[in-house]
PDB file of N, CA and C in Angstrom:
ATOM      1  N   UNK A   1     111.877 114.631 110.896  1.00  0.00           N
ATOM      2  CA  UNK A   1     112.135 113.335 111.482  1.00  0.00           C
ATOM      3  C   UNK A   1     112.928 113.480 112.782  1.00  0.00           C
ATOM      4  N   UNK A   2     113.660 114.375 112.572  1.00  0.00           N
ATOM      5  CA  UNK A   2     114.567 114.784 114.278  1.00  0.00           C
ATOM      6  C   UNK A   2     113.906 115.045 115.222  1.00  0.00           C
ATOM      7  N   UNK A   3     112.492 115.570 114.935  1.00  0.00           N
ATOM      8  CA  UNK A   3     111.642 116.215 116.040  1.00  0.00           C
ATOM      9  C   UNK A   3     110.841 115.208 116.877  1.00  0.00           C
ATOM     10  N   UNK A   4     111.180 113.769 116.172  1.00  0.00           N
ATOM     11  CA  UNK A   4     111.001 112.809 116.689  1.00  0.00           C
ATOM     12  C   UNK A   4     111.513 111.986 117.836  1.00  0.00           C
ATOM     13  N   UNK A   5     111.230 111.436 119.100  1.00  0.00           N
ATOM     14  CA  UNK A   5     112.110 110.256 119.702  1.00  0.00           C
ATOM     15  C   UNK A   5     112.722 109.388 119.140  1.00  0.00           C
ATOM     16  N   UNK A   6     113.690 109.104 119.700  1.00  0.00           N
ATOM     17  CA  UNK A   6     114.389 107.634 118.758  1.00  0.00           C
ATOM     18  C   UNK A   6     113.387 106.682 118.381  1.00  0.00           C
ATOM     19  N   UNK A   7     113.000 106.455 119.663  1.00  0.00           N
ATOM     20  CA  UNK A   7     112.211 104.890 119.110  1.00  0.00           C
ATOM     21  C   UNK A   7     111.756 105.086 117.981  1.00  0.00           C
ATOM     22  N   UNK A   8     110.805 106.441 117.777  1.00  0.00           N
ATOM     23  CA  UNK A   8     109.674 106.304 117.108  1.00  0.00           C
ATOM     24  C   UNK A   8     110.305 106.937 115.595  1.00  0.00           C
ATOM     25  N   UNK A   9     111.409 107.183 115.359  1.00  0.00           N
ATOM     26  CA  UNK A   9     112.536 107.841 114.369  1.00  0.00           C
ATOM     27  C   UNK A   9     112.921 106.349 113.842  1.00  0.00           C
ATOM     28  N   UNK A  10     113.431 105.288 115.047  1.00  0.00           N
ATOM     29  CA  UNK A  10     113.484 104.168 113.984  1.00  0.00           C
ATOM     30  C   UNK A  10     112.651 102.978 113.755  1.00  0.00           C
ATOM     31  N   UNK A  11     111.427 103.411 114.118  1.00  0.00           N
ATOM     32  CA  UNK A  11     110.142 102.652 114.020  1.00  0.00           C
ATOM     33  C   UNK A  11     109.741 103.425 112.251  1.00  0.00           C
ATOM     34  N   UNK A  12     109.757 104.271 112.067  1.00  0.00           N
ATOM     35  CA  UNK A  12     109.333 105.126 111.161  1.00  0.00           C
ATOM     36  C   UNK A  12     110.367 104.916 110.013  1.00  0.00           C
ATOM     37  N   UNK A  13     111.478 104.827 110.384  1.00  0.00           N
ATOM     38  CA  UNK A  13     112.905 104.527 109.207  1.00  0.00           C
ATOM     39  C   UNK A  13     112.619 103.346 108.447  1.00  0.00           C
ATOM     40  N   UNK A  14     111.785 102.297 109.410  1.00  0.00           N
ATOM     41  CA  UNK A  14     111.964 101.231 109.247  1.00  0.00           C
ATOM     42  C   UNK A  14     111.374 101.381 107.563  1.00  0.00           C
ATOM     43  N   UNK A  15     110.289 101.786 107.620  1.00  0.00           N
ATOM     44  CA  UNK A  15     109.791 101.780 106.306  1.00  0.00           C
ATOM     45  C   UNK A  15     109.908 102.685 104.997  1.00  0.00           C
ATOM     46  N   UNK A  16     111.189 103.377 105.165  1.00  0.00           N
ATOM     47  CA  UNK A  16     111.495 104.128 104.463  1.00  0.00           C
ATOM     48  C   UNK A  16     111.761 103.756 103.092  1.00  0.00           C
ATOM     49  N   UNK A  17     112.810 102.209 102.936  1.00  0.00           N
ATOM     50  CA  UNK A  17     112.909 101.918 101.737  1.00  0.00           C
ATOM     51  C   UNK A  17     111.232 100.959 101.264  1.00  0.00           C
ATOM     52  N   UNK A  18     110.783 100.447 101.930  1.00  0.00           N
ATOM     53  CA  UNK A  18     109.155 100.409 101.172  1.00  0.00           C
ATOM     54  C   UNK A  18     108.520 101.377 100.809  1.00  0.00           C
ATOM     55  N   UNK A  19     108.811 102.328 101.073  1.00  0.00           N
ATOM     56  CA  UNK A  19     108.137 103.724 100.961  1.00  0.00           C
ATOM     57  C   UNK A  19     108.520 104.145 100.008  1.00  0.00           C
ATOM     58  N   UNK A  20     109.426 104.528  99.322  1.00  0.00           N
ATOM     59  CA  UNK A  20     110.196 104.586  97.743  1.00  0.00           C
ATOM     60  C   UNK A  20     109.782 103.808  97.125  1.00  0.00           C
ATOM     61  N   UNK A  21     109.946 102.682  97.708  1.00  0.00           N
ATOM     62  CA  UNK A  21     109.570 101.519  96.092  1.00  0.00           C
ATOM     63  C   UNK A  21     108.181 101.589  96.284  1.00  0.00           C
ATOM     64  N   UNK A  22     106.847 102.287  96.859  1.00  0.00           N
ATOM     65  CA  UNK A  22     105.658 102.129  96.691  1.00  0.00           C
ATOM     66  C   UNK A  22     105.787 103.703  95.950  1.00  0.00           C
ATOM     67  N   UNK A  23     106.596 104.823  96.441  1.00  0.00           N
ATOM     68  CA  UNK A  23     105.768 105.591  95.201  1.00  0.00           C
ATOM     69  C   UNK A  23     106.551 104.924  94.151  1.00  0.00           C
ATOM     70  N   UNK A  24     107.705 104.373  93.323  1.00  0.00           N
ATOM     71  CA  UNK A  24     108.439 104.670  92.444  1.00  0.00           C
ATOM     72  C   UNK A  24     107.598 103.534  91.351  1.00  0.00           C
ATOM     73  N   UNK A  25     106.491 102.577  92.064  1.00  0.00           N
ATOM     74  CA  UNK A  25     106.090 101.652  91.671  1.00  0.00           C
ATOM     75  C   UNK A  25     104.734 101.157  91.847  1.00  0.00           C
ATOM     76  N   UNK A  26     103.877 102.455  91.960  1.00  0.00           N
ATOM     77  CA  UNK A  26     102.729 102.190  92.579  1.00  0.00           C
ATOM     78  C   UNK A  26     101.800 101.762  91.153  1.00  0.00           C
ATOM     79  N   UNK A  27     100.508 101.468  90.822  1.00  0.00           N
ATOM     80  CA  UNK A  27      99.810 101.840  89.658  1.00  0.00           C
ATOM     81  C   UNK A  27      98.471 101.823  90.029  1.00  0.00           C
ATOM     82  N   UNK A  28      98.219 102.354  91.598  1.00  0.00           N
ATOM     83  CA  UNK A  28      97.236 102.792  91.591  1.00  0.00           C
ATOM     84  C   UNK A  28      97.194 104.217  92.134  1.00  0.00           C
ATOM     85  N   UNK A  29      95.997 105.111  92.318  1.00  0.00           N
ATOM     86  CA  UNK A  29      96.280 106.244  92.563  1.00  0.00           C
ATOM     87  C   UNK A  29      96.050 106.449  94.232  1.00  0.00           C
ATOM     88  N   UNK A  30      96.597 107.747  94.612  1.00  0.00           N
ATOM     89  CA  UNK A  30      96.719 107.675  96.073  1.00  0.00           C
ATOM     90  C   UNK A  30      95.528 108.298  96.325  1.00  0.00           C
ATOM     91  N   UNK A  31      95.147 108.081  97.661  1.00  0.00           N
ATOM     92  CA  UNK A  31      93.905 109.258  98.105  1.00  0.00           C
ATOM     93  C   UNK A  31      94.957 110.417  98.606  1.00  0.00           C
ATOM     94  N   UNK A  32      93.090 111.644  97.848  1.00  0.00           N
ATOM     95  CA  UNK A  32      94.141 113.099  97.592  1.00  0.00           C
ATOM     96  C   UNK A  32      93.150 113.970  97.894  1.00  0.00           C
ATOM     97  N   UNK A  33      93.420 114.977  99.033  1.00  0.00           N
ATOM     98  CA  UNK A  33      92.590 115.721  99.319  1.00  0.00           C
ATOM     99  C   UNK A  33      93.245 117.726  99.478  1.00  0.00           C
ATOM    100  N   UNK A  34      92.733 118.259  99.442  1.00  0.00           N
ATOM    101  CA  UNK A  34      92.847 119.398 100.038  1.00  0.00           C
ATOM    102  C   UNK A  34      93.628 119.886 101.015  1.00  0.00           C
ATOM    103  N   UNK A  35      94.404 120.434 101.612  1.00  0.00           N
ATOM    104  CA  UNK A  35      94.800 120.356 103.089  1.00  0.00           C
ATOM    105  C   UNK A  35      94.158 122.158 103.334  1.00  0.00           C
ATOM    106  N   UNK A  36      93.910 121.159 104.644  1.00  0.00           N
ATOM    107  CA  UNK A  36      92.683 122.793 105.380  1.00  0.00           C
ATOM    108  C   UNK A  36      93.425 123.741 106.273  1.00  0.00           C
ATOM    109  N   UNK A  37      94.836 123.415 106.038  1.00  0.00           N
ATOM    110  CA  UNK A  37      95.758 124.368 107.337  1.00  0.00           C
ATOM    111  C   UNK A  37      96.201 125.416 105.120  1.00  0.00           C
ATOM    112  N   UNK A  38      96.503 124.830 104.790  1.00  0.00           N
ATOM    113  CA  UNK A  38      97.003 125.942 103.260  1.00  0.00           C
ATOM    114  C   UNK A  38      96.159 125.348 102.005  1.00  0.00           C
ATOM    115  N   UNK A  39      95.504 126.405 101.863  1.00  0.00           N
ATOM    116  CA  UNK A  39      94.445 126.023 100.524  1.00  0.00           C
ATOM    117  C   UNK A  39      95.103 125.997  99.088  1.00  0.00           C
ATOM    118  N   UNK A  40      96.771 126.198  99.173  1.00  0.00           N
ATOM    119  CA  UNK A  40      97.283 125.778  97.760  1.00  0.00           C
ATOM    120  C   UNK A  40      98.173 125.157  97.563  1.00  0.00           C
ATOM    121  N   UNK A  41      97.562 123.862  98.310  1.00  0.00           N
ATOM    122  CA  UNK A  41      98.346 122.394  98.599  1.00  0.00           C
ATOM    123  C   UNK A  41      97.235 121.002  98.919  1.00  0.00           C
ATOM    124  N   UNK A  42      97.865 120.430  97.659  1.00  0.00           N
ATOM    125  CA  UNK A  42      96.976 119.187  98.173  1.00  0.00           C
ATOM    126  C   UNK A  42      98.249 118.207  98.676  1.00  0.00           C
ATOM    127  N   UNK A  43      97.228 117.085  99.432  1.00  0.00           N
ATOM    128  CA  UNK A  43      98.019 116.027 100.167  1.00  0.00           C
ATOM    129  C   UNK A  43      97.586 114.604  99.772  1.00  0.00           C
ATOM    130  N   UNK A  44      98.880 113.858  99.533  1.00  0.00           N
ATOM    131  CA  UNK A  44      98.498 112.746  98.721  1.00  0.00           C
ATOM    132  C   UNK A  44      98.735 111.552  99.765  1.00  0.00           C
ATOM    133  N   UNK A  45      97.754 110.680  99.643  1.00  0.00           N
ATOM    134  CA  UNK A  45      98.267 109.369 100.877  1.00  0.00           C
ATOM    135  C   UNK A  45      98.612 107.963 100.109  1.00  0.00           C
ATOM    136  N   UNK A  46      99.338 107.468  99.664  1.00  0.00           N
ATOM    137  CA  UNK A  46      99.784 105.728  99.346  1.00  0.00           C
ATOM    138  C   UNK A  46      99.659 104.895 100.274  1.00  0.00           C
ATOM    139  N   UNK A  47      99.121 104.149 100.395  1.00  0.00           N
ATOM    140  CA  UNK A  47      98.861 102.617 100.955  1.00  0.00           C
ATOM    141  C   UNK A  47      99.355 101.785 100.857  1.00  0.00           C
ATOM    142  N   UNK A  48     100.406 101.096 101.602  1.00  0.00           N
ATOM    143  CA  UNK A  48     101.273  99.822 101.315  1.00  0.00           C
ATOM    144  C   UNK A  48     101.306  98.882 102.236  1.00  0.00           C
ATOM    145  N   UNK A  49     101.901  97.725 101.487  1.00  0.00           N
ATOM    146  CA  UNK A  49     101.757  96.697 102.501  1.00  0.00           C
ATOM    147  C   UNK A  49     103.595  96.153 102.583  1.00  0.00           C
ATOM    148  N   UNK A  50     104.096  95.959 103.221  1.00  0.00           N
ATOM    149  CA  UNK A  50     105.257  95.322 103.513  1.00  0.00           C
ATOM    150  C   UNK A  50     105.837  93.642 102.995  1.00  0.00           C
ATOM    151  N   UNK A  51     106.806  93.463 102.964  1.00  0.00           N
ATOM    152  CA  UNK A  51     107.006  91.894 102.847  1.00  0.00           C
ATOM    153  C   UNK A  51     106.632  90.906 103.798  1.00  0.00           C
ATOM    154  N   UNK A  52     106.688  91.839 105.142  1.00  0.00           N
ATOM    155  CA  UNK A  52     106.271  91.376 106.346  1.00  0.00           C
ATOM    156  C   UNK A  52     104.620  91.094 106.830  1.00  0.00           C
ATOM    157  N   UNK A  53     104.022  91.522 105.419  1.00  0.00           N
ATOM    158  CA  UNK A  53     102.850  91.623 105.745  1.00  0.00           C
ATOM    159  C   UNK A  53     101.836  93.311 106.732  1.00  0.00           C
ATOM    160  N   UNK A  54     103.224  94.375 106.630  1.00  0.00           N
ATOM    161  CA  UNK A  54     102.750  95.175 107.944  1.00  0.00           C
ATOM    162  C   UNK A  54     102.234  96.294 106.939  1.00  0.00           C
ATOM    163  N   UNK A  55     100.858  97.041 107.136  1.00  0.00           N
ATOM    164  CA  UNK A  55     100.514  98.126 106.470  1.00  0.00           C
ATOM    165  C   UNK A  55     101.208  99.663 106.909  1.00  0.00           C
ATOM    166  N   UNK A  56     101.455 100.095 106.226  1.00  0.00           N
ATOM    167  CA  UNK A  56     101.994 101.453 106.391  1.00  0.00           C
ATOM    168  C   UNK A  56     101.563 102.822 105.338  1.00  0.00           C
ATOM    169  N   UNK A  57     101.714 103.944 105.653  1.00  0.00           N
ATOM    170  CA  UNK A  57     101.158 104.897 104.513  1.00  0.00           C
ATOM    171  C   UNK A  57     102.350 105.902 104.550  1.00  0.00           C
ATOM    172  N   UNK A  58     102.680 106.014 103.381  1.00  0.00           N
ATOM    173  CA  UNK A  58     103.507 107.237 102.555  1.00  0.00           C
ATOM    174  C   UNK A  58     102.266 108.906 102.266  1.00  0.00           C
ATOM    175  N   UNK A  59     102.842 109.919 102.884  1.00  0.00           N
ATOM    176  CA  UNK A  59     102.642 111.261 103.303  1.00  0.00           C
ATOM    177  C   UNK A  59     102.609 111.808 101.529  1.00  0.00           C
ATOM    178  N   UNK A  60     102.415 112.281 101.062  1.00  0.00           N
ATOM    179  CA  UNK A  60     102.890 113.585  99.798  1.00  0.00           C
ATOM    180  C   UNK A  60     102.395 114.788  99.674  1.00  0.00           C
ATOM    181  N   UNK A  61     103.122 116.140  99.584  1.00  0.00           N
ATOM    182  CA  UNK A  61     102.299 116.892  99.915  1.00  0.00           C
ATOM    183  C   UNK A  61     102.696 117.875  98.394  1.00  0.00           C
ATOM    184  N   UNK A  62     101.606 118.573  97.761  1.00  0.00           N
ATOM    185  CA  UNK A  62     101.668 118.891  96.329  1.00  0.00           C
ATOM    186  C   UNK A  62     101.414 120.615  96.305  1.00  0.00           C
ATOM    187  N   UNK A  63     102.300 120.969  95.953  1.00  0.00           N
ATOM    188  CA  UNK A  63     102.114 122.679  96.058  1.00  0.00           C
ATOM    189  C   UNK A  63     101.396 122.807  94.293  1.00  0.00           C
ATOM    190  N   UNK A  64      99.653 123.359  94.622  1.00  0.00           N
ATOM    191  CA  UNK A  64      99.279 123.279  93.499  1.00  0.00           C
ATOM    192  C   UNK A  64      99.497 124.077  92.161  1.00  0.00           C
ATOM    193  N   UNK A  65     100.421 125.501  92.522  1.00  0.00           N
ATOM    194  CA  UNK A  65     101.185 125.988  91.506  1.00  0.00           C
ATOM    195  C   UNK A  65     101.967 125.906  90.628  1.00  0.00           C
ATOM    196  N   UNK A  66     103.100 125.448  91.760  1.00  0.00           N
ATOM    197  CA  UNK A  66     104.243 125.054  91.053  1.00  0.00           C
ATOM    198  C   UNK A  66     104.096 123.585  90.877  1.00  0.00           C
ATOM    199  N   UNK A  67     103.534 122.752  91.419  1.00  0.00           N
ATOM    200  CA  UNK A  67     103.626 121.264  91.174  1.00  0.00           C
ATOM    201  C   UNK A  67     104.555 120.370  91.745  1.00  0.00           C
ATOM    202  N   UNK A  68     105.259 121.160  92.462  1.00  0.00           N
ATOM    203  CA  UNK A  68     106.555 120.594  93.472  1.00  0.00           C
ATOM    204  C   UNK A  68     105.824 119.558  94.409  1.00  0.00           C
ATOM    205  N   UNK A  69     106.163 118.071  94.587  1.00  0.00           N
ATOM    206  CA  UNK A  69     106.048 117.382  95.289  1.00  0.00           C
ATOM    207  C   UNK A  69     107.101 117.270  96.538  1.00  0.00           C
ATOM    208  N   UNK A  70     106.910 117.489  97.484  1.00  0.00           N
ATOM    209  CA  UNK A  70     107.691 116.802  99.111  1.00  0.00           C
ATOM    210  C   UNK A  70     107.008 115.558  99.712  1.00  0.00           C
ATOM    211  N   UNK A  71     108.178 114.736 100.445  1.00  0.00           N
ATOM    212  CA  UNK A  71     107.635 113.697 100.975  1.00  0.00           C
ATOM    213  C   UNK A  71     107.643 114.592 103.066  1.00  0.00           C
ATOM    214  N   UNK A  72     106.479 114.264 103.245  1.00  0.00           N
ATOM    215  CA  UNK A  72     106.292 114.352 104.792  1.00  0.00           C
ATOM    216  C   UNK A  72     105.903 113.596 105.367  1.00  0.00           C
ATOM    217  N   UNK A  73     105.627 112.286 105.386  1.00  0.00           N
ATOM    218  CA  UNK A  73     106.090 111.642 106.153  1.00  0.00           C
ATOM    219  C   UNK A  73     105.748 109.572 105.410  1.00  0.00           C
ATOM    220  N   UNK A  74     106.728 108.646 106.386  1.00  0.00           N
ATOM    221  CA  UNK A  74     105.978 107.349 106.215  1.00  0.00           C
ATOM    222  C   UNK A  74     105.989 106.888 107.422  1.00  0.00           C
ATOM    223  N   UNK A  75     105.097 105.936 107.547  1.00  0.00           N
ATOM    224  CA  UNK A  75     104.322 105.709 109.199  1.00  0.00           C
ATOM    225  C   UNK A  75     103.103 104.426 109.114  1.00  0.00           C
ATOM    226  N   UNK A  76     103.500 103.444 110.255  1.00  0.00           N
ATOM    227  CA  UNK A  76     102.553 102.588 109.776  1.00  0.00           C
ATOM    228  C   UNK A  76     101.549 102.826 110.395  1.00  0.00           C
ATOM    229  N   UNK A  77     100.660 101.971 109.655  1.00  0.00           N
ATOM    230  CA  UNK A  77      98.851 102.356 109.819  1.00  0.00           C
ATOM    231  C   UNK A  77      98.413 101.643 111.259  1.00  0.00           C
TER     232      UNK A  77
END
């Protein structure tokens, strides 16, 4: 997130706490694909919509061994 400009660091913040409460509360499943830069990691995408009405997508990225989830990034659509 540092490697970011401000603006776009708190354009991106903005949706940070929607971004928690969509994974912590989602009940549908995310689109999930492969990632083609490391073949033993998939990447998960959530779809949300805001109070404001504004769409945005939550990043997840899944190390398929160990099962360790990281968040990389949220960002609106």
């Amino acid at each position: 997130m540092f490697e970011k400009n401000e603006r776009d660091r708190v354009r991106r913040l903005k949706y940070y706490n929607c971004g928690l409460d969509l994974l912590k509360n989602s009940v549908r499943n995310p689109s999930s694909y492969d990632n083609f830069n490391n073949k033993n990691e998939l990447l998960h995408r959530f779809y949300g919509i805001t109070k404001n009405d504004e769409n945005f997508i939550v990043q997840i990225k899944e190390n398929k061994r160990t099962k360790r989830k990281d968040l990389i990034s949220i960002y609106p659509e």
